[in-house]
Structures are given as structure tokens and as C-alpha cells.
C-alpha atoms as a PDB file:
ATOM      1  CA  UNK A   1     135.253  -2.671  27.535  1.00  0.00           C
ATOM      2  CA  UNK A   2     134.925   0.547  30.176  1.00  0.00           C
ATOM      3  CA  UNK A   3     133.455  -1.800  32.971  1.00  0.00           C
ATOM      4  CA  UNK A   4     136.124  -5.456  32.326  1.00  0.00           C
ATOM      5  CA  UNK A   5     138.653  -2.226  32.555  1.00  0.00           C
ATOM      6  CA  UNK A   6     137.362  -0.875  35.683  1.00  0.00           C
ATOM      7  CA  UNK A   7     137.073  -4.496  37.028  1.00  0.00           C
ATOM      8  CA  UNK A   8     140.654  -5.156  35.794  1.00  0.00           C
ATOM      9  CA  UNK A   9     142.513  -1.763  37.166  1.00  0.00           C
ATOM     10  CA  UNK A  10     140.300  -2.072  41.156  1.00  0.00           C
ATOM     11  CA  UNK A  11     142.185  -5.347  42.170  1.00  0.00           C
ATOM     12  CA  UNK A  12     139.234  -7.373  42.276  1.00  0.00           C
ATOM     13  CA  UNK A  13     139.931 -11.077  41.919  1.00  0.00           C
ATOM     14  CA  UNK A  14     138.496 -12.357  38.659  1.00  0.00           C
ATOM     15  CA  UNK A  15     137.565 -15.970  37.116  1.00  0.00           C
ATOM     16  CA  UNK A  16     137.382 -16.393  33.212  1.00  0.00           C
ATOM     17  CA  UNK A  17     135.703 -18.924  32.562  1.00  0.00           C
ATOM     18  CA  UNK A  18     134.729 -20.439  28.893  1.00  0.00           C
ATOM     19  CA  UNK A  19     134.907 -23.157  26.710  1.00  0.00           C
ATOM     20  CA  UNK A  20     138.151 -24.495  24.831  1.00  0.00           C
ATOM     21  CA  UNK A  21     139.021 -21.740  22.334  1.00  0.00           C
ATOM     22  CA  UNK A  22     136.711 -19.465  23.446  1.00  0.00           C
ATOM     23  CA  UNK A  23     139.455 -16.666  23.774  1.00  0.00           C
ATOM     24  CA  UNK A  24     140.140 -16.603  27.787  1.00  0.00           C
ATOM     25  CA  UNK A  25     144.085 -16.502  27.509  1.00  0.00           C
ATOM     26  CA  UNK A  26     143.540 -13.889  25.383  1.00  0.00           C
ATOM     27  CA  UNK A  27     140.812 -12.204  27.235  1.00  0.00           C
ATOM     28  CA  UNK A  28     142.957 -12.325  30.300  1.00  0.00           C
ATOM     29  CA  UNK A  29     145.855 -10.606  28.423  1.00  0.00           C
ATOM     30  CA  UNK A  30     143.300  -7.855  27.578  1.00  0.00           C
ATOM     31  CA  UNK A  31     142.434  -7.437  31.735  1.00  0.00           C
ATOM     32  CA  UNK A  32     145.810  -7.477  33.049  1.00  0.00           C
ATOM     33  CA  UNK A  33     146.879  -4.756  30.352  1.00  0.00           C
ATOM     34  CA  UNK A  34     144.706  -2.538  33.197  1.00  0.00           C
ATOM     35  CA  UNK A  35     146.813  -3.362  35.632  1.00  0.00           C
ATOM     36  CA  UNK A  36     148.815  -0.853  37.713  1.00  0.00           C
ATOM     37  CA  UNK A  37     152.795  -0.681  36.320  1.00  0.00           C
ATOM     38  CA  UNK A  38     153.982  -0.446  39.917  1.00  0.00           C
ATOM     39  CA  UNK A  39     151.914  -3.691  40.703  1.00  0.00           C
ATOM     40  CA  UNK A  40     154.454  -6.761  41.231  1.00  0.00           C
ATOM     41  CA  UNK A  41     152.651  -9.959  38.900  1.00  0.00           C
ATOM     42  CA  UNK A  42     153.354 -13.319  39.297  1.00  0.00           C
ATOM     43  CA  UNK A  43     152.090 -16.099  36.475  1.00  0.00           C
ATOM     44  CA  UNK A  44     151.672 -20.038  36.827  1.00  0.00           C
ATOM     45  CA  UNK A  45     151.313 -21.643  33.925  1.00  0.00           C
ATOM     46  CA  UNK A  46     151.831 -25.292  32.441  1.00  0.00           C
ATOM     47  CA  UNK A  47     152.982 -23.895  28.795  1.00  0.00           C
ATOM     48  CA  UNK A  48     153.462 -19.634  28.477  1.00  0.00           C
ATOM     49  CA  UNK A  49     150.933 -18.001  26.679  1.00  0.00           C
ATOM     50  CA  UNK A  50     150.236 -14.920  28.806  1.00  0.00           C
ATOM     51  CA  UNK A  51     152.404 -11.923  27.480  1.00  0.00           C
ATOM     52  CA  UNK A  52     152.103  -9.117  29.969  1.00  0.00           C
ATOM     53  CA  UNK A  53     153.376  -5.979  28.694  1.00  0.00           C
ATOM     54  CA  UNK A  54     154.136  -4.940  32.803  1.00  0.00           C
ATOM     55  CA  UNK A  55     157.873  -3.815  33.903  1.00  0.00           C
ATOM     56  CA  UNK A  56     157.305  -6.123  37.116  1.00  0.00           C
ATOM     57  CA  UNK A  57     156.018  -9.626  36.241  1.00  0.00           C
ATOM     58  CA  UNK A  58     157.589 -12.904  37.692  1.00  0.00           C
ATOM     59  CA  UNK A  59     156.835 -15.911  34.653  1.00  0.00           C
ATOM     60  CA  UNK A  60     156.711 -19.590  35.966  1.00  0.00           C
ATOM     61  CA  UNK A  61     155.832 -22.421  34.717  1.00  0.00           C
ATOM     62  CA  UNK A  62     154.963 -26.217  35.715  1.00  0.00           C
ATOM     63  CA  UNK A  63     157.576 -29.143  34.686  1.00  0.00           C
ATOM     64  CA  UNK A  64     157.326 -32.612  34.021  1.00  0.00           C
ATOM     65  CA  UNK A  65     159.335 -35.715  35.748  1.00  0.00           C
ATOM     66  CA  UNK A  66     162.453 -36.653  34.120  1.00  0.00           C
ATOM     67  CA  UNK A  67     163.212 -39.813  32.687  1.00  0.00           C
ATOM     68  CA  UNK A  68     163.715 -41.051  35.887  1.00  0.00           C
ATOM     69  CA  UNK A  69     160.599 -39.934  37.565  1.00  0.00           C
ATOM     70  CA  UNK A  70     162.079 -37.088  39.755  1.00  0.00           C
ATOM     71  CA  UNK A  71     162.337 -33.001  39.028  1.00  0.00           C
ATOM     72  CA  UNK A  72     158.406 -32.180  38.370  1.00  0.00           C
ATOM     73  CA  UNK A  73     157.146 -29.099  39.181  1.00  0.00           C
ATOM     74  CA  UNK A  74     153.550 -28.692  40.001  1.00  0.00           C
ATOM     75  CA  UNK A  75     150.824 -25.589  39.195  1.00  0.00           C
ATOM     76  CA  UNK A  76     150.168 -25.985  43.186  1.00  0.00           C
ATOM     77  CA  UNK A  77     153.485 -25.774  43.874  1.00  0.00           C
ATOM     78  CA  UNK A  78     154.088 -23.178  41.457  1.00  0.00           C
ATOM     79  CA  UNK A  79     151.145 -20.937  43.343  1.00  0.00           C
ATOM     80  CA  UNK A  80     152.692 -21.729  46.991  1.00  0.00           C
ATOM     81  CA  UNK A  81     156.360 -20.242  45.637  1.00  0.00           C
ATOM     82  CA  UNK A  82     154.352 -17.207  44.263  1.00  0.00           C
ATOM     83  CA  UNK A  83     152.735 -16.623  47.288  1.00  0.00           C
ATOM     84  CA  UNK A  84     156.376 -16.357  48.940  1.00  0.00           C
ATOM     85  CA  UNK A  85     157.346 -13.529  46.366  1.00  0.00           C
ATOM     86  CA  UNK A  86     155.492 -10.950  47.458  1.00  0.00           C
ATOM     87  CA  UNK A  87     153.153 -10.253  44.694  1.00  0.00           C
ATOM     88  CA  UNK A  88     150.738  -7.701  44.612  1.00  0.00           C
ATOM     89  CA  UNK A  89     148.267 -10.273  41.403  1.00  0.00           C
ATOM     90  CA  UNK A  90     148.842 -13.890  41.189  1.00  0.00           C
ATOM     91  CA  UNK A  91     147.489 -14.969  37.724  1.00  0.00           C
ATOM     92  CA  UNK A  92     147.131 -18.784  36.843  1.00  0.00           C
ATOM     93  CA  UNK A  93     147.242 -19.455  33.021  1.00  0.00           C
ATOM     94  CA  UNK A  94     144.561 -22.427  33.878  1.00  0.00           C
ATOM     95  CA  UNK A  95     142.952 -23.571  37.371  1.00  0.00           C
ATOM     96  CA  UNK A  96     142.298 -27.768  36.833  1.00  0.00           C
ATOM     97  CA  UNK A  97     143.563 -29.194  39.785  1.00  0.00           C
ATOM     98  CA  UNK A  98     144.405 -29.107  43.170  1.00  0.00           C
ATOM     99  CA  UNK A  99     145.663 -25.518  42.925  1.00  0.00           C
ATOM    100  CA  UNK A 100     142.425 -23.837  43.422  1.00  0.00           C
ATOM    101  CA  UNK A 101     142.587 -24.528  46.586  1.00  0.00           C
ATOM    102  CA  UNK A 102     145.936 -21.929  47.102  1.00  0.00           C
ATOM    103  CA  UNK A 103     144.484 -19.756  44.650  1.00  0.00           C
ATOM    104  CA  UNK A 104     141.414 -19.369  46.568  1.00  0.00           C
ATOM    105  CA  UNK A 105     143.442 -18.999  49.860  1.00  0.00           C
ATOM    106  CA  UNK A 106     145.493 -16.457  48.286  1.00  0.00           C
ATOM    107  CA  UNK A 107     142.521 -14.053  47.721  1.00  0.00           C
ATOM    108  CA  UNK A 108     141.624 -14.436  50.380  1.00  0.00           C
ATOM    109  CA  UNK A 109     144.878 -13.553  52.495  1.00  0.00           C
ATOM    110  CA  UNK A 110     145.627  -9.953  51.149  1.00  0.00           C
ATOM    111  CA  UNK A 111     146.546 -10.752  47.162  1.00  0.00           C
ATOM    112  CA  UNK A 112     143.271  -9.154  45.788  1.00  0.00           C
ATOM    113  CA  UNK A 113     143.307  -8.871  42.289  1.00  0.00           C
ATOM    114  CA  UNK A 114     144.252 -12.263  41.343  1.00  0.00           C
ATOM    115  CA  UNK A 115     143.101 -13.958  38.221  1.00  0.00           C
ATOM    116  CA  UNK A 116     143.214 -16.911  36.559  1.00  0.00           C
ATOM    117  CA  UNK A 117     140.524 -19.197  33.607  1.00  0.00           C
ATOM    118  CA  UNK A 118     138.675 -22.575  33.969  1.00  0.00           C
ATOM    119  CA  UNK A 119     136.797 -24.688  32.224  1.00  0.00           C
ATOM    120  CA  UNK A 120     133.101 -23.949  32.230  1.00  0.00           C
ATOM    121  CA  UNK A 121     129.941 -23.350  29.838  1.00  0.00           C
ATOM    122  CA  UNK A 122     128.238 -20.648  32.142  1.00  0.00           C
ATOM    123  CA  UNK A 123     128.932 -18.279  35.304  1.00  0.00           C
ATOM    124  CA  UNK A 124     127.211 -21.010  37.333  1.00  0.00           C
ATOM    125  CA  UNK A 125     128.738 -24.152  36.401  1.00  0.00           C
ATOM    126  CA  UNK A 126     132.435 -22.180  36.890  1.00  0.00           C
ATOM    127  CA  UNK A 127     131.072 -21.996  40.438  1.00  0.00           C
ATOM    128  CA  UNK A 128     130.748 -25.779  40.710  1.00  0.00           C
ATOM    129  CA  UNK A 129     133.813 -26.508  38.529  1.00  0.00           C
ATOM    130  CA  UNK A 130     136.024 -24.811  41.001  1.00  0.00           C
ATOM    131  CA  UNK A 131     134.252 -26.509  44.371  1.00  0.00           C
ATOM    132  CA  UNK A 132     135.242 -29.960  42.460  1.00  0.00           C
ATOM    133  CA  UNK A 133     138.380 -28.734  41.838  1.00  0.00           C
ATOM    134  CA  UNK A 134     139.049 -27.930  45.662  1.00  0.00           C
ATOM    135  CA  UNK A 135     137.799 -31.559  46.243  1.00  0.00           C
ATOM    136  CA  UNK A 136     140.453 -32.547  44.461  1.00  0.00           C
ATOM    137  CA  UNK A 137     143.380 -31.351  47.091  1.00  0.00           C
ATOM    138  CA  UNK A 138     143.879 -33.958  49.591  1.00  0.00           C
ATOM    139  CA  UNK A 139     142.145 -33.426  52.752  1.00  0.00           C
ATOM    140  CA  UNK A 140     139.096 -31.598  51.202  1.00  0.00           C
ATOM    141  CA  UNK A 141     137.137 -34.462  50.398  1.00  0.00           C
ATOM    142  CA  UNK A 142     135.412 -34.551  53.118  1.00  0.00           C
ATOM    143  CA  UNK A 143     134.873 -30.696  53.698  1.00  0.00           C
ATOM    144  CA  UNK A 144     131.542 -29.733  53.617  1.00  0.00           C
ATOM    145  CA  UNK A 145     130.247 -28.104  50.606  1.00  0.00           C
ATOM    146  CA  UNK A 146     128.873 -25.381  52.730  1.00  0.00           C
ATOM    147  CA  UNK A 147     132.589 -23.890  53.423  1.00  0.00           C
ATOM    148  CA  UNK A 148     133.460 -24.644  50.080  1.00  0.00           C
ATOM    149  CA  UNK A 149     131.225 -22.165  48.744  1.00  0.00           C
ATOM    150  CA  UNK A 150     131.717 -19.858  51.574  1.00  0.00           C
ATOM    151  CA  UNK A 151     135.103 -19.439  50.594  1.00  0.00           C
ATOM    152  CA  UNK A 152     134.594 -18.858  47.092  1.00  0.00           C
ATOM    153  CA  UNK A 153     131.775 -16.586  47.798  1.00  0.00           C
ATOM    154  CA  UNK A 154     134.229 -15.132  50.291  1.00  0.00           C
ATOM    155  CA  UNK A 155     137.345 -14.519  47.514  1.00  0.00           C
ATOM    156  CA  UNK A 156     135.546 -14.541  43.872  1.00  0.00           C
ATOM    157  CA  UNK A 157     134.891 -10.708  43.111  1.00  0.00           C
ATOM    158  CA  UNK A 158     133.685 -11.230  39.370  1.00  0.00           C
ATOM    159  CA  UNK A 159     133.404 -13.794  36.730  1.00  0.00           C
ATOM    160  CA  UNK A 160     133.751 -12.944  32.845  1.00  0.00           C
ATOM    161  CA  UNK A 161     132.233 -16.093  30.597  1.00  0.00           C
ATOM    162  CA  UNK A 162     133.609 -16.589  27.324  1.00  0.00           C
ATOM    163  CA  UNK A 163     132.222 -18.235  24.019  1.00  0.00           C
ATOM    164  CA  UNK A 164     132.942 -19.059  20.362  1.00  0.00           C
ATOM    165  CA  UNK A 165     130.108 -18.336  18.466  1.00  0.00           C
ATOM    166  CA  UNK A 166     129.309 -20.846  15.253  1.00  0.00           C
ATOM    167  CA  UNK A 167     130.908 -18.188  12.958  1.00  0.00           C
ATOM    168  CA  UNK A 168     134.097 -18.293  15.289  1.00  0.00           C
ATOM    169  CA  UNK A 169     133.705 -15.409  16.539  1.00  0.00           C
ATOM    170  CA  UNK A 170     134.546 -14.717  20.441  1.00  0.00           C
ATOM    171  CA  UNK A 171     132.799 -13.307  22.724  1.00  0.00           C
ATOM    172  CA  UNK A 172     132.422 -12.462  26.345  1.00  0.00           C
ATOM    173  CA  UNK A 173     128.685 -13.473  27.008  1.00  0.00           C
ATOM    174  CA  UNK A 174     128.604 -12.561  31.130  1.00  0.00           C
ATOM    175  CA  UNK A 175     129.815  -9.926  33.466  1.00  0.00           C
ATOM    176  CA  UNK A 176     128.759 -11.379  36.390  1.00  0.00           C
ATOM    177  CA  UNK A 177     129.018 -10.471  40.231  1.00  0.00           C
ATOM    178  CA  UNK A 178     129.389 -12.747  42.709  1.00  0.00           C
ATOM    179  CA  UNK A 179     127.332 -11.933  45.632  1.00  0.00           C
ATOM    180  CA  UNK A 180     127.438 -14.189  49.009  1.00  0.00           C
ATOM    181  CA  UNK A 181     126.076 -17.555  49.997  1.00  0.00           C
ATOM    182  CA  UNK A 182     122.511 -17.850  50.396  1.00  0.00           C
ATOM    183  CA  UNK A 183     121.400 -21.077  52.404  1.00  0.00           C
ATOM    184  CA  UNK A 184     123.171 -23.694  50.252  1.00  0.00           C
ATOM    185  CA  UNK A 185     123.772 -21.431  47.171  1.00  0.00           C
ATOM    186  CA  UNK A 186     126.058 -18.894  45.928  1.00  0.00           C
ATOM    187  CA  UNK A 187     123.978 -15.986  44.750  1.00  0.00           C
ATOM    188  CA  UNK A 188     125.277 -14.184  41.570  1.00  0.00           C
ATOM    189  CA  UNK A 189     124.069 -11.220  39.283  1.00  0.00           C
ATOM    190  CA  UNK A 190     124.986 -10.538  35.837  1.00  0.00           C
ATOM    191  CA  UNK A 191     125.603  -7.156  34.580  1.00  0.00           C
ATOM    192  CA  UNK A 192     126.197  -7.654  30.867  1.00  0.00           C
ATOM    193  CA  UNK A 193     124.936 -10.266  29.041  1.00  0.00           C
ATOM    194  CA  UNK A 194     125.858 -10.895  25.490  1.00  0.00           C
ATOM    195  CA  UNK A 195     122.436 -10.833  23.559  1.00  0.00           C
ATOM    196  CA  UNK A 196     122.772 -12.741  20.691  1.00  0.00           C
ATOM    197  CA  UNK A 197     119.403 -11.717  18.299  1.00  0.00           C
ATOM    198  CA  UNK A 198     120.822  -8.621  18.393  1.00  0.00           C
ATOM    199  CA  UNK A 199     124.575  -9.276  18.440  1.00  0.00           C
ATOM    200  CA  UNK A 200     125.321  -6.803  20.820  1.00  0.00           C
ATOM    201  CA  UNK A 201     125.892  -6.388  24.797  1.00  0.00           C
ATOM    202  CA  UNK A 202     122.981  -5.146  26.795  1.00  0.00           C
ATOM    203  CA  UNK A 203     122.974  -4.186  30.508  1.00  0.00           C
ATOM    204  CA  UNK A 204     121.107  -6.240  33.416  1.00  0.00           C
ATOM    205  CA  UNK A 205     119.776  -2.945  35.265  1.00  0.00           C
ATOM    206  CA  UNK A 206     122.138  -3.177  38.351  1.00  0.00           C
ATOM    207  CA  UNK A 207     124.643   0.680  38.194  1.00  0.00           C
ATOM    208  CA  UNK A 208     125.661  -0.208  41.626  1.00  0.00           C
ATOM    209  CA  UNK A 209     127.014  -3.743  42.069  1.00  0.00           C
ATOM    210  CA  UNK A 210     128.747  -5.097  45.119  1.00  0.00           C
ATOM    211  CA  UNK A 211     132.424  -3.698  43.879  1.00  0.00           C
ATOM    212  CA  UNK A 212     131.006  -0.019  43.430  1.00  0.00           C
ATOM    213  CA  UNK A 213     132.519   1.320  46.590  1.00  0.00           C
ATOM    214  CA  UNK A 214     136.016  -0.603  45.902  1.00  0.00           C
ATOM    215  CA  UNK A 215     135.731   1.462  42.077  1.00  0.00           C
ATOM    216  CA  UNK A 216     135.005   4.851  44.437  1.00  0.00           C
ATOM    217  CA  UNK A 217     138.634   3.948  46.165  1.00  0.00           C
ATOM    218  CA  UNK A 218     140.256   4.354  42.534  1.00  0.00           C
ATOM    219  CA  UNK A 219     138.386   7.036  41.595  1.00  0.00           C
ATOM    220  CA  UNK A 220     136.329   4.584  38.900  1.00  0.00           C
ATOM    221  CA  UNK A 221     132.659   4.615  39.532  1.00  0.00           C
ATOM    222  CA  UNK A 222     131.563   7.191  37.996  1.00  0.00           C
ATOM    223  CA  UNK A 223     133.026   5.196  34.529  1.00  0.00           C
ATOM    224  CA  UNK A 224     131.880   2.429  35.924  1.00  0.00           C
ATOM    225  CA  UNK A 225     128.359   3.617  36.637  1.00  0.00           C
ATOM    226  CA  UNK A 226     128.250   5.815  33.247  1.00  0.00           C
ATOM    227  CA  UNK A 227     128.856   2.290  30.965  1.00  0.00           C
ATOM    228  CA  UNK A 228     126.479   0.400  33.306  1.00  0.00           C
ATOM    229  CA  UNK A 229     123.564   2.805  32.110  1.00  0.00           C
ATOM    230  CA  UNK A 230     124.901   3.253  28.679  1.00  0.00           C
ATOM    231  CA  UNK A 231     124.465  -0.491  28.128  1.00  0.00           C
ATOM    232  CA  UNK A 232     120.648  -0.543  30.186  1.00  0.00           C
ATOM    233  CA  UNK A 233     120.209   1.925  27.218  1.00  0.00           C
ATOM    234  CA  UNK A 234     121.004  -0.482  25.051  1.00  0.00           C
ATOM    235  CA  UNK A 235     119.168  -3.587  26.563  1.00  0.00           C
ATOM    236  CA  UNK A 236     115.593  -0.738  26.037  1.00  0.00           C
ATOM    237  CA  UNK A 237     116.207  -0.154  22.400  1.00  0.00           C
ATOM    238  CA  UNK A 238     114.039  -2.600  19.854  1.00  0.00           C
END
């Protein structure tokens, strides 16, 4: 909980990723709830689920054509019209389209600390869900896969995998950094894992990963560093 909320509260832009009903709306709720109340929020979504207990948050959501086949709103056009409000977060409710290419863009141009959840079984495979998603806007199918991954490398911070247990339970199973792009491959590290044996979170060994100096700026690492070794601790005992 102490290192999602330091992750949450430094403005580092985040990807929830997890399987349907695994608990990533709700997760997501639980990360912006760290957020700054002077921060300005804008959310896309196609149906509202998110309820952000911030003074400043902007709500949108996507529309379908009329019975005539005119008046439908898009997710990327919803994310373009954020990006003209002069957020401080933009937060999509779900990245499956075209959209992740704006998304993307817009953590990369200054709107650090943007969120938003996809579809994916593991850290890696979000990775590869969103480069097929940016195939999907027109004119990037025929980007190579190279830049792709550059710019995710380039605007990802941190993912956070979710899963539903057979019991139902949910958990979050990875806390994982993303690093940079290593020949044709975007190097990650986890720093929690969900250990399921032992039902409990263990650390990966890393107390400094690549966001430590942005958690400095706010005044964080040393509760960022402090839960890091706590759960290492953990990850020792039998």
C-alpha cells in the first residue's frame, strides 16, 4: 500500500493492467485517492465507474451514433478534448483502441501522472497489448515496432497487474518498473510480486528503482525505500 501510494502521489504515469474483474477500476480509484487536491483531473470513459473524491475533476464520457448514424463521441476524441483542458492527470477508464496512441503522446508532452487500465494477463503482455493497440490508429501500421516501444518505454513510469484469485479474491500480483528499450525489448523490473504459497507480497530486492529520485522531489523516498526493504524482509522469511 506505502509504495502504489508513493507511486500514485509522485505523478508518475501508471498502467493497470489485469484480467476482466480482476479489480483495476477499483484499484485505480484506490491510486488516484493519492492524488494532490490542487491537481486538475480529467476522466475518459465509455460508461462512469471512476468516483474520484477530488474538488477538481473534469468527467467525460464516450457516446454512441444516433438513430441516424451521426452524434458519436469517441474515447480518442474524448482524450484530444482533455488534452485542451489543461489538466494536470488524464485518466482513461479503459485503453482498447486507437486512443493509446494520445494517451501515450500525452505523457509524454508534460501531463505526467496519467493513468488509465488494459487488458492483459502479465506486466509483459500489457507491454504488447498497448503496441497493438497503437497499431490500431491509422497511420501507425506501418511504424516500426522499434519507435513503438521507444515511446512507451519513453512515457510508461510503472505498471500494477491485477488478478482474481480462484477464491475471488483480488489481488495486485506486480509492481513493476519500466526501465528503457534494450535492442528490440523493453526491459522491466518488478518490485513486488504477489507470492501466492504464502499469500502474501514479498519484495524483488531493488530499494532504488528508476522513480527514486522523482519520490526525493516529494519528499517520498525515504517511505518509499523503508516499504521496499520491509517487503525484501518478507520475501527472506520461510
Amino acid at each position: 500500500m506505502d509504495v502504489i501510494a508513493v507511486i500514485g502521489r509522485c505523478r508518475l504515469n501508471i498502467l493497470i493492467s489485469g484480467g476482466t474483474g480482476s479489480g483495476k477500476t477499483t484499484l485505480l480509484n484506490c491510486v488516484s485517492s493519492c492524488v494532490d487536491e490542487r491537481e486538475r483531473i480529467v476522466t475518459c470513459e465509455d460508461t462512469a465507474e471512476l468516483q474520484l473524491q477530488k474538488p477538481h475533476v473534469v468527467r467525460m464520457e464516450t457516446r454512441a451514433a444516433n438513430a441516424e448514424g451521426t452524434g458519436e463521441v469517441t474515447m480518442r476524441q474524448l482524450v484530444r478534448n482533455a488534452l485542451r483542458q489543461r489538466p494536470h492527470r488524464i485518466i482513461v477508464g479503459e485503453v482498447r483502441g486507437e486512443e493509446a496512441v494520445d494517451l501515450i503522446q500525452a505523457m509524454n508532452t508534460g501531463h505526467s501522472g496519467s493513468m488509465g487500465t488494459v487488458h492483459a494477463n502479465d506486466p509483459r503482455l500489457a507491454l504488447s497489448r498497448m503496441e497493438a493497440l497503437v497499431r490500431t490508429a491509422p497511420g501507425y501500421q506501418s511504424v516500426p515496432s522499434l519507435n513503438i516501444k521507444r515511446d512507451l518505454a519513453d512515457s510508461l513510469d510503472v505498471i500494477i497487474q491485477t488478478e482474481q484469485l480462484i477464491d475471488g479474491k483480488r489481488v495486485v500480483t506486480h509492481v513493476t518498473d519500466v526501465l528503457r528499450v534494450e535492442g528490440e525489448t523493453i526491459t522491466t523490473e518488478d518490485l513486488i510480486v504477489y507470492d501466492h504459497a504464502r499469500g502474501r507480497h514479498v519484495g524483488k530486492g531493488q530499494l532504488r528503482p528508476s522513480f527514486y529520485r522523482v519520490a526525493e522531489r516529494y519528499g517520498l523516498a525515504e517511505r518509499l525505500a523503508s516499504a521496499l526493504s520491509t517487503l525484501n524482509m518478507t520475501a527472506r522469511e520461510p
